[in-house]
C-alpha atoms as a PDB file:
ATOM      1  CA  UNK A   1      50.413 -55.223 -57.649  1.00  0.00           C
ATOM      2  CA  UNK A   2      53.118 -57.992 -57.944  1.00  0.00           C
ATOM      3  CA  UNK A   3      52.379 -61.591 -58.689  1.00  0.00           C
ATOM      4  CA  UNK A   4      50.652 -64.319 -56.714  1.00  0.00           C
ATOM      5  CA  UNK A   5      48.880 -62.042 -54.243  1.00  0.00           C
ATOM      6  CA  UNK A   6      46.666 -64.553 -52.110  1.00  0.00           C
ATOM      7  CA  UNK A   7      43.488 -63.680 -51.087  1.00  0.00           C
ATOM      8  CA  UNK A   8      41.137 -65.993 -48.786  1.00  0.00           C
ATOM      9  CA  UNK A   9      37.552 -65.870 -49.189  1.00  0.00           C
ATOM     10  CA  UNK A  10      35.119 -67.184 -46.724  1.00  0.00           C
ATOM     11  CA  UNK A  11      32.108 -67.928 -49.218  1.00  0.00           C
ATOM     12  CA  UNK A  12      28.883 -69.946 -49.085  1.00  0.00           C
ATOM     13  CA  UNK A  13      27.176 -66.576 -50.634  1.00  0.00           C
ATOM     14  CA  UNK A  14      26.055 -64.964 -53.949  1.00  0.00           C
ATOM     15  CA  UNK A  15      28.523 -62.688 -53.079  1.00  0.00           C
ATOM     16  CA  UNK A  16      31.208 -64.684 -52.341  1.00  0.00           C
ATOM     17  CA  UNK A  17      30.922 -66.863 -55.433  1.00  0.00           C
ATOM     18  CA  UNK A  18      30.649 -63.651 -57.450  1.00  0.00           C
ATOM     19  CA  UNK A  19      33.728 -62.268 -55.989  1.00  0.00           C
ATOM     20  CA  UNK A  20      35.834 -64.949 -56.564  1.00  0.00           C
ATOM     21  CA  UNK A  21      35.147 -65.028 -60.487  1.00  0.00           C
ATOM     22  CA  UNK A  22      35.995 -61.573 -61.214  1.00  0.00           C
ATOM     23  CA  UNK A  23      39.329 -61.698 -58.760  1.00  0.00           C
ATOM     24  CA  UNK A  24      39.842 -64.949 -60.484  1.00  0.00           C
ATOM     25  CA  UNK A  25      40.166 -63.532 -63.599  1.00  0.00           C
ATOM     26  CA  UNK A  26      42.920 -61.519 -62.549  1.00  0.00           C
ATOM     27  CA  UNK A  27      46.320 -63.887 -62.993  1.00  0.00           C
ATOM     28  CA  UNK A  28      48.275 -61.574 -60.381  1.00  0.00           C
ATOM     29  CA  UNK A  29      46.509 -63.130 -57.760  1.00  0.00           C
ATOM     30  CA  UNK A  30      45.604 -66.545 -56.242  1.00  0.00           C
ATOM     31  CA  UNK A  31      41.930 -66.873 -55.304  1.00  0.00           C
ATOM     32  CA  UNK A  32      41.186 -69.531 -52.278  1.00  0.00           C
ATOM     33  CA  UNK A  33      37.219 -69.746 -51.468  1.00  0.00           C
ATOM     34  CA  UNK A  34      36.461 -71.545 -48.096  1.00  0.00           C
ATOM     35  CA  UNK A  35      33.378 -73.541 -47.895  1.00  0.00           C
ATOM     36  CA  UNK A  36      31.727 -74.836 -44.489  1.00  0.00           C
ATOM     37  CA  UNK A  37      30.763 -77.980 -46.412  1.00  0.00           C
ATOM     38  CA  UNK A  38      27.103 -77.854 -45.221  1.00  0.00           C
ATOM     39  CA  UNK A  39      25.794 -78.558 -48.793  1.00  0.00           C
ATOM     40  CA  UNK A  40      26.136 -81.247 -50.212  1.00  0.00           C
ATOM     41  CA  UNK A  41      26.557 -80.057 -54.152  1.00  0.00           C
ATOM     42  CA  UNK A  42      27.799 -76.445 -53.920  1.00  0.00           C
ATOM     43  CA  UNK A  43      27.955 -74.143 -56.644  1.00  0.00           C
ATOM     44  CA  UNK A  44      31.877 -73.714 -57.083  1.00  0.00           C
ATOM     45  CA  UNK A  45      33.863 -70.510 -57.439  1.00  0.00           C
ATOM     46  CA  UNK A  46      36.039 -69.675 -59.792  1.00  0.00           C
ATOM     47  CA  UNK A  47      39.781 -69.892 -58.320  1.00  0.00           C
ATOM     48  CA  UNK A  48      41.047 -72.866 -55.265  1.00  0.00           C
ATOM     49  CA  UNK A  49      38.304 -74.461 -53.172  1.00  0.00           C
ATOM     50  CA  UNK A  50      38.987 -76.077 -49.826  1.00  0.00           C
ATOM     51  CA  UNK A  51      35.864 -77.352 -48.016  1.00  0.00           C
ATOM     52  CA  UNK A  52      35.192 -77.651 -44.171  1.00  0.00           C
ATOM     53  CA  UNK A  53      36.393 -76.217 -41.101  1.00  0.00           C
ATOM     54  CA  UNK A  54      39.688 -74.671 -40.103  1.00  0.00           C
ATOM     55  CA  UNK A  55      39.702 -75.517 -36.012  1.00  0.00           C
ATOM     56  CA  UNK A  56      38.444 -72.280 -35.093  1.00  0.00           C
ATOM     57  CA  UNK A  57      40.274 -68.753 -34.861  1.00  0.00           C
ATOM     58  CA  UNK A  58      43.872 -70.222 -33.690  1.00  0.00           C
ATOM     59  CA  UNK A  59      43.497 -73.120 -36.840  1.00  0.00           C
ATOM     60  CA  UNK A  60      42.319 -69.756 -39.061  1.00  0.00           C
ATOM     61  CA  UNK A  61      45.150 -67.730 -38.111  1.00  0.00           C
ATOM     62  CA  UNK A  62      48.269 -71.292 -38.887  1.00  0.00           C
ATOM     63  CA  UNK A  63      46.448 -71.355 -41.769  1.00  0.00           C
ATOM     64  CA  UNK A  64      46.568 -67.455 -42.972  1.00  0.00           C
ATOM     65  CA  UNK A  65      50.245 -67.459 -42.561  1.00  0.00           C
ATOM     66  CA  UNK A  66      51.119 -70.962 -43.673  1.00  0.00           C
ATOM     67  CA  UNK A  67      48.996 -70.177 -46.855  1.00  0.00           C
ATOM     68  CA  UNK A  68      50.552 -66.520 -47.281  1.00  0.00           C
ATOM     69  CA  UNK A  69      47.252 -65.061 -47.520  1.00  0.00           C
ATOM     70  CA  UNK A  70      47.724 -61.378 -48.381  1.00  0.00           C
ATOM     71  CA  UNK A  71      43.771 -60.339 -47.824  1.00  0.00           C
ATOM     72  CA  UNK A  72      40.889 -61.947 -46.335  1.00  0.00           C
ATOM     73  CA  UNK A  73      37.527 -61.511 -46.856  1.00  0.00           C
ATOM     74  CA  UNK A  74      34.184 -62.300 -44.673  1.00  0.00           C
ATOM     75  CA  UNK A  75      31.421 -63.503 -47.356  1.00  0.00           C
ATOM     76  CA  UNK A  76      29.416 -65.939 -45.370  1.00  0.00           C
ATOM     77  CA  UNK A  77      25.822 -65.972 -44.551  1.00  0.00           C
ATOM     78  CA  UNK A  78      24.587 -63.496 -42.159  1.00  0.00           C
ATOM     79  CA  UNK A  79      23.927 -66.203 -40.098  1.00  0.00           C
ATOM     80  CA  UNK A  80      27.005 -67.993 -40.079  1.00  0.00           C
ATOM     81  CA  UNK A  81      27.996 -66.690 -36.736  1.00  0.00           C
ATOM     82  CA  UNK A  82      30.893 -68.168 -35.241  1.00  0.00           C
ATOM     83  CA  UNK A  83      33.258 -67.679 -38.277  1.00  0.00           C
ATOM     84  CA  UNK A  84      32.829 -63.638 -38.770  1.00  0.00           C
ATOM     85  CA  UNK A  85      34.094 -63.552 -34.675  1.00  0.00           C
ATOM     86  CA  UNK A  86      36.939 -66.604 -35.389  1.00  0.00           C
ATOM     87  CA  UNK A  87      37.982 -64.269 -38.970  1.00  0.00           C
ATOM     88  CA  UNK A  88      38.123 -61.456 -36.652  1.00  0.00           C
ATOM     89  CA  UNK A  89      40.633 -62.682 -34.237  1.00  0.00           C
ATOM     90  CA  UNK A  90      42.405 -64.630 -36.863  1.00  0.00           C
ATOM     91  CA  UNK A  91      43.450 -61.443 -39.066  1.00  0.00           C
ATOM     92  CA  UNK A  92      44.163 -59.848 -35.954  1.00  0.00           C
ATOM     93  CA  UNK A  93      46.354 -62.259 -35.014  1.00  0.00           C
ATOM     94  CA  UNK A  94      48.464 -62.619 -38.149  1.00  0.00           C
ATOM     95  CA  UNK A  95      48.041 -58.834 -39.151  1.00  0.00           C
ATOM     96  CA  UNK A  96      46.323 -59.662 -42.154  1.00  0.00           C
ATOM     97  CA  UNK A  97      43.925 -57.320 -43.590  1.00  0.00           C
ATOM     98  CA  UNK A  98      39.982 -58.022 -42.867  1.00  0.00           C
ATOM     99  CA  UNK A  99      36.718 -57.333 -44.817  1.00  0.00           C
ATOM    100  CA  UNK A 100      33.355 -58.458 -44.257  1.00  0.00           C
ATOM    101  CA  UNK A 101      30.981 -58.318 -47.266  1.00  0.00           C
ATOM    102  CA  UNK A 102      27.264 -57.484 -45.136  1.00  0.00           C
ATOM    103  CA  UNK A 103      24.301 -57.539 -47.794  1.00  0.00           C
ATOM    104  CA  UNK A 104      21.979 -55.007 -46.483  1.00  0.00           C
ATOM    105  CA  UNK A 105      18.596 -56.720 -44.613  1.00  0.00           C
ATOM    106  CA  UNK A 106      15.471 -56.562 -45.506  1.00  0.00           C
ATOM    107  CA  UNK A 107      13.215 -53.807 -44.647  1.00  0.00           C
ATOM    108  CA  UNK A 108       9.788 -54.062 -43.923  1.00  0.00           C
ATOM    109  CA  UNK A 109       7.072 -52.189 -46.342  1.00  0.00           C
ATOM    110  CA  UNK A 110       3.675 -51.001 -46.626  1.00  0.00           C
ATOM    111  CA  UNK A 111       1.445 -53.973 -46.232  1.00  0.00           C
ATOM    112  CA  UNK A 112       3.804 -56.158 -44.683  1.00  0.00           C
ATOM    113  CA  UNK A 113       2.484 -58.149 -41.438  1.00  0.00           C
ATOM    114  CA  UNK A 114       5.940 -58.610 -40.124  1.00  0.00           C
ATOM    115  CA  UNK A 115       6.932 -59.919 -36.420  1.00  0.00           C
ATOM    116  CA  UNK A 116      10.522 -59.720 -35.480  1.00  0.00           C
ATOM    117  CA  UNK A 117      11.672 -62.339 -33.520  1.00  0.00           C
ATOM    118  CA  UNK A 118      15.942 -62.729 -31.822  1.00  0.00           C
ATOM    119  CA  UNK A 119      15.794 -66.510 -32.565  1.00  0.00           C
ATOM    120  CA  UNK A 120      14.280 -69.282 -33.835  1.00  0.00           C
ATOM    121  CA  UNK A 121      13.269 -70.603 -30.182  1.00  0.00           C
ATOM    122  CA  UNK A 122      11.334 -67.079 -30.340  1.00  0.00           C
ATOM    123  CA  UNK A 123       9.399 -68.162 -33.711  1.00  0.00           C
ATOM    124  CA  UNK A 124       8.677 -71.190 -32.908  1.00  0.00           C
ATOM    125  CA  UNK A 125       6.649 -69.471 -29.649  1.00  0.00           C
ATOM    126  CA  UNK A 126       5.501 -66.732 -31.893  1.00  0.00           C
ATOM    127  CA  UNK A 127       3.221 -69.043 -34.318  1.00  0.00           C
ATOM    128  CA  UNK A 128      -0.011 -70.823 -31.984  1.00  0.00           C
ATOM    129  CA  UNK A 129      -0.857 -66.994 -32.130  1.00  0.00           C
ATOM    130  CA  UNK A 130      -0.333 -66.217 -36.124  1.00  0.00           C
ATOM    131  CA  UNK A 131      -1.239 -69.527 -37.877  1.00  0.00           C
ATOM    132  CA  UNK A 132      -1.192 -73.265 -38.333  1.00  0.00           C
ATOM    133  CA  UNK A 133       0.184 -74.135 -41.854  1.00  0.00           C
ATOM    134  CA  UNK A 134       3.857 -72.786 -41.451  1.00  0.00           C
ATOM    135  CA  UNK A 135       6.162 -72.022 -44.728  1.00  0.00           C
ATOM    136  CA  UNK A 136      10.195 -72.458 -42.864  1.00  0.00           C
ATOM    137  CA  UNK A 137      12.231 -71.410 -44.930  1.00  0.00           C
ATOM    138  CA  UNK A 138      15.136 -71.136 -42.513  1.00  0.00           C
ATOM    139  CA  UNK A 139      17.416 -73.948 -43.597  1.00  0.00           C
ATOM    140  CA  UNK A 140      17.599 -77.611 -43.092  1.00  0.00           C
ATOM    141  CA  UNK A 141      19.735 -76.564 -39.436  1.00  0.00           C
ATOM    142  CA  UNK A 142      17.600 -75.924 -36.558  1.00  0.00           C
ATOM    143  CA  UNK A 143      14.710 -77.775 -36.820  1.00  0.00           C
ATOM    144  CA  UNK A 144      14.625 -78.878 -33.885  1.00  0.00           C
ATOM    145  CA  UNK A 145      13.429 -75.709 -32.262  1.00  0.00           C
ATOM    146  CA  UNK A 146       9.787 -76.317 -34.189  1.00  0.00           C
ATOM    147  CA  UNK A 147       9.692 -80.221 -33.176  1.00  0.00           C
ATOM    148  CA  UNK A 148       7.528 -79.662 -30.171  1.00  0.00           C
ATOM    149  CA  UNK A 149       4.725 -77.518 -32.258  1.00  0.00           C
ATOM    150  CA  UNK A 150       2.409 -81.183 -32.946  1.00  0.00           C
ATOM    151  CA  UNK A 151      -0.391 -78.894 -33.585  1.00  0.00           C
ATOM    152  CA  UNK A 152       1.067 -77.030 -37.138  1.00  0.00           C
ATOM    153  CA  UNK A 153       1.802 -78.338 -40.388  1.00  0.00           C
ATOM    154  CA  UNK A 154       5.225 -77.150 -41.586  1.00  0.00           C
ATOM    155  CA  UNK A 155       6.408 -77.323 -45.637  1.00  0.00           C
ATOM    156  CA  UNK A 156      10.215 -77.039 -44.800  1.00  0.00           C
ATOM    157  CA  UNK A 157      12.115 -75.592 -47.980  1.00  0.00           C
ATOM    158  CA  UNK A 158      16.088 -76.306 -47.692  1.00  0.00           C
ATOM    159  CA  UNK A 159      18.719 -76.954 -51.280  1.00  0.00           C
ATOM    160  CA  UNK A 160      19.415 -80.779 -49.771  1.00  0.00           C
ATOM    161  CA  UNK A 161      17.308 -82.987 -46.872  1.00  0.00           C
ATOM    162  CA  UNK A 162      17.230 -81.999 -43.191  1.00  0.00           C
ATOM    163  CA  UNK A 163      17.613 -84.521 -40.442  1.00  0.00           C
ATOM    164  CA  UNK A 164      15.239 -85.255 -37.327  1.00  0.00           C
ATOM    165  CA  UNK A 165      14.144 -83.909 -34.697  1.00  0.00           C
ATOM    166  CA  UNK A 166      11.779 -81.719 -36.492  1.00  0.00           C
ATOM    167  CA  UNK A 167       7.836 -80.731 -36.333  1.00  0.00           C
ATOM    168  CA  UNK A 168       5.588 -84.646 -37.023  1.00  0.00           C
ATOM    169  CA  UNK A 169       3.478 -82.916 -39.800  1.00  0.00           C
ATOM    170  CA  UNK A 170       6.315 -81.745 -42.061  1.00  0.00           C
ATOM    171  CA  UNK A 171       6.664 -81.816 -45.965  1.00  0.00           C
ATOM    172  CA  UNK A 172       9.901 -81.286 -47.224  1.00  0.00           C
ATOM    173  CA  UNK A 173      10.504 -79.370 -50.815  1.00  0.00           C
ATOM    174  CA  UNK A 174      14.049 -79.550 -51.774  1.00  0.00           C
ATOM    175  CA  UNK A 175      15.287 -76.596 -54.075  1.00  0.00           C
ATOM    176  CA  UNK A 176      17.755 -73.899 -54.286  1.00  0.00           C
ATOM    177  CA  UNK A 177      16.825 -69.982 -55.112  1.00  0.00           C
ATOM    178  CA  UNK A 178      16.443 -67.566 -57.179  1.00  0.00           C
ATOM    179  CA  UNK A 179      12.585 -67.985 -56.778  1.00  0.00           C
ATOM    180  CA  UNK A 180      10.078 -65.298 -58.748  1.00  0.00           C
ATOM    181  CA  UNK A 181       7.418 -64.059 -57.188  1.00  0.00           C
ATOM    182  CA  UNK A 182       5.163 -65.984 -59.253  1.00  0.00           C
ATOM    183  CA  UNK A 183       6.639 -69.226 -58.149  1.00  0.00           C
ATOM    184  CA  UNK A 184       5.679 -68.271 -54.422  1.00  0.00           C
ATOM    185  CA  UNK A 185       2.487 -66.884 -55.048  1.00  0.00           C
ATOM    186  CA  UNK A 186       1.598 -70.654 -56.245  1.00  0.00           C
ATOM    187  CA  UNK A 187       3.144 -72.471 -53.599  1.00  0.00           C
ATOM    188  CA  UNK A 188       1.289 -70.219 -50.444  1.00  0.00           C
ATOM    189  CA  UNK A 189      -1.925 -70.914 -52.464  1.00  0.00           C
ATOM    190  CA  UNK A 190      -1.111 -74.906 -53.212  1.00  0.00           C
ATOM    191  CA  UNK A 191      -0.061 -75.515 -49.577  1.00  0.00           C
ATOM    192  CA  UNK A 192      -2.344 -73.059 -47.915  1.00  0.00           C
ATOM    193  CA  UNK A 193       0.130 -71.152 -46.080  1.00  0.00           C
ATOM    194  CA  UNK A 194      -1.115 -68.621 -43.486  1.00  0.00           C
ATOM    195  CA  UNK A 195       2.151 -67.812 -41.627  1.00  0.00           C
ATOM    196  CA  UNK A 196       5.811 -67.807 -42.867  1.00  0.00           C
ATOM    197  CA  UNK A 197       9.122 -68.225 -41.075  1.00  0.00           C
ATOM    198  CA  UNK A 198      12.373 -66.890 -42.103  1.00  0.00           C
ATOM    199  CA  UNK A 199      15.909 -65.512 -41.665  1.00  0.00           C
ATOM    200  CA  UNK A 200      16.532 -62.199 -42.336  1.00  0.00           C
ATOM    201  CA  UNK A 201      19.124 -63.027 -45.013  1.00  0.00           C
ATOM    202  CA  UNK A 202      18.783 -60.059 -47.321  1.00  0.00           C
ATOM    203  CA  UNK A 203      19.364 -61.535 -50.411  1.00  0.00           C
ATOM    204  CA  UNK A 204      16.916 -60.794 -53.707  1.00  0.00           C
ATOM    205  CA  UNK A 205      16.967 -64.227 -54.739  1.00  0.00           C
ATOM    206  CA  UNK A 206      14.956 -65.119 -51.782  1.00  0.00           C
ATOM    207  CA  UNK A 207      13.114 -62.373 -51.049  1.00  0.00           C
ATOM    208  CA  UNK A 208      10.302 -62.870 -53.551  1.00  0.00           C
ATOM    209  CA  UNK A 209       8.296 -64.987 -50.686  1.00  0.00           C
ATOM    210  CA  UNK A 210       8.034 -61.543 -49.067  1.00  0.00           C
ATOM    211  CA  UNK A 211       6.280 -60.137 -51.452  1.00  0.00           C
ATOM    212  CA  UNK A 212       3.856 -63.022 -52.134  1.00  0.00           C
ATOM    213  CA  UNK A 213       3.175 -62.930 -48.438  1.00  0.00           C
ATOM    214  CA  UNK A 214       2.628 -59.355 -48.084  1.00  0.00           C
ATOM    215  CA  UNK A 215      -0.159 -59.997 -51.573  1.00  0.00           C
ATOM    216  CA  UNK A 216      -1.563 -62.843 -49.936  1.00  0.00           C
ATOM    217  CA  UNK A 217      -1.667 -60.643 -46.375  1.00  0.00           C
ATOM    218  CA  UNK A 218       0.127 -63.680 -44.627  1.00  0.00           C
ATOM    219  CA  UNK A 219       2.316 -62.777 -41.745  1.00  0.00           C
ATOM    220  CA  UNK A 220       6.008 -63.114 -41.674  1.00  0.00           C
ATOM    221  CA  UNK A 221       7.825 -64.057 -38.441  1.00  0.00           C
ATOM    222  CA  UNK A 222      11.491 -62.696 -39.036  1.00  0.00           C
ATOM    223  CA  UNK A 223      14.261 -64.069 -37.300  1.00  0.00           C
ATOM    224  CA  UNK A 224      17.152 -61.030 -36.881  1.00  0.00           C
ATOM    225  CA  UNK A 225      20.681 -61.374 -37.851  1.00  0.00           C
ATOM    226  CA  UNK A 226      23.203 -62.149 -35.125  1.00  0.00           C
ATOM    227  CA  UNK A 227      25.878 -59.563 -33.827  1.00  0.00           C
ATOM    228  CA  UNK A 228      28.930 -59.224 -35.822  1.00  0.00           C
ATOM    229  CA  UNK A 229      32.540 -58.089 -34.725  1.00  0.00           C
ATOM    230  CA  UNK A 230      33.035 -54.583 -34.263  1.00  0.00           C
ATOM    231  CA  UNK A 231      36.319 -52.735 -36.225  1.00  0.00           C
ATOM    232  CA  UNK A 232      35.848 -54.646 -38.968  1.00  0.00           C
ATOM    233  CA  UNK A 233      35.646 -52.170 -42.782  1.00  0.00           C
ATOM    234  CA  UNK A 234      32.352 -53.988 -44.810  1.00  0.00           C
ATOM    235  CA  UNK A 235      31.209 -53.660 -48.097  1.00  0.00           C
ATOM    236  CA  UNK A 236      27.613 -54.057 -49.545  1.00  0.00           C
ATOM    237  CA  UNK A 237      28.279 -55.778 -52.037  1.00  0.00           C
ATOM    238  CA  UNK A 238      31.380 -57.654 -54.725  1.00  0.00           C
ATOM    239  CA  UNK A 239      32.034 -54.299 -56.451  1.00  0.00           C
ATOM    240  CA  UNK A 240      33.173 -52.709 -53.126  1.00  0.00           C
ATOM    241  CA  UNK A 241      34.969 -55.853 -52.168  1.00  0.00           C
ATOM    242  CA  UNK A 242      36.830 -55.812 -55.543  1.00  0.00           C
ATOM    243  CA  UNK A 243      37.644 -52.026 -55.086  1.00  0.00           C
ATOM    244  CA  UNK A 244      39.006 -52.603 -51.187  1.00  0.00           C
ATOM    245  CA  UNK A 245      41.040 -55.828 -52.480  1.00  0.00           C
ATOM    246  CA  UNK A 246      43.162 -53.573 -54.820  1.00  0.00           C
ATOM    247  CA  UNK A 247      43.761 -50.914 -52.688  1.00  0.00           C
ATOM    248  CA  UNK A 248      44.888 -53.146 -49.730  1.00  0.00           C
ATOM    249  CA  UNK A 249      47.173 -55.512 -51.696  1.00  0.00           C
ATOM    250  CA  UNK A 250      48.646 -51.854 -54.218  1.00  0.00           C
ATOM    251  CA  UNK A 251      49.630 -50.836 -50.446  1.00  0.00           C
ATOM    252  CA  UNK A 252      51.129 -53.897 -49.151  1.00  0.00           C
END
């Protein structure tokens, strides 16, 4: 692999963050991480950091081949949406070689109350019938959808503050994962929880409130992921990624 290789990541994850510090480490290539800027302290990568948008898939695409990036790599949120379909057409565009890094979902268990839901419009209908002291733990975006519910009490759990409209009866904790099982086991019992919201994200450091919910026999409204782009190679995980980085740039 020759020098100064340039790989783009589109991070916000675990995953991404993880990936970046062991291609970091490697001083044949230049490591760029791309962050949406939605947070307001983000835990940095190892390697370049640019924060905020790139103008959609055309602004993507001047900026993948003014930047002579060599690989580029789809580690955002499962929910991030737009910019999986923008990287898509982007890479396309330029030729440049496209993986998305998909964390496998959650799966529901034995003893888990589970209701899957397409949206969070659809949860927000799905809780006069499950319960009235609602755990969210959706993110700060999107509130809105649960403003109208005046009739439920919502603790809203999001790393930094989210901004009206949202539900009148709302507390707000403010804190950022890995949580233990322990942890959530308290906080159902201290706020009385009998229903909880959430995205399925798949990641373990937030997946111990599923397993405090299916102990405490509290159902779970699950909001599914949104459709990605079709074509595009994936890996599970960073140790794929790292594994599909080398062979792409040893063949370029």
């Amino acid at each position: 692999m020759s020098a100064t290789r340039h790989v783009l990541i589109l991070g916000g994850t675990t995953e991404a963050r993880r990936l970046a510090d062991t291609l970091a480490a490697d001083t044949a290539l230049r490591v760029t991480t791309s962050l949406a800027g939605r947070v307001a302290a983000p835990r940095l990568p190892a390697g370049q950091v640019r924060i905020g948008g790139f103008g959609g898939p055309e602004g993507l695409a001047r900026w993948l081949r003014e930047q002579q990036v060599d690989a580029l790599i789809d580690a955002t949120h499962p929910f991030a949406g737009t910019i999986s379909f923008n990287a898509a057409r982007a890479a396309a565009a330029v030729h440049v070689p496209l993986l998305a890094v998909r964390r496998p979902g959650w799966v529901a268990g034995p003893g888990d109350d589970w209701h899957p839901v397409g949206s969070l419009a659809e949860a927000a209908d799905a809780l006069p019938a499950l319960g009235e002291r609602v755990f969210l733990t959706t993110g700060r975006m999107g509130l809105a959808a649960f403003a109208h519910l005046e009739d439920r009490w919502f603790l809203v759990r999001s790393v930094d503050a989210p901004e009206p409209p949202m539900p009148p009866h709302t507390k707000v904790l403010l804190d950022r994962g890995p949580f233990t099982v322990e942890g959530e086991r308290a906080l159902l019992r201290r706020h009385a929880i009998d229903v909880l919201v959430t995205k399925d994200s798949g990641a373990a450091a937030t997946s111990a409130k599923l397993t405090a919910a299916r102990e405490a026999g509290i159902p779970v409204v699950v909001v599914r992921r949104p459709s990605v782009p079709e074509g595009v190679p994936t890996a599970a995980g960073p140790a794929e990624a790292v594994e599909w980085v080398r062979g792409v740039l040893d063949g370029r």
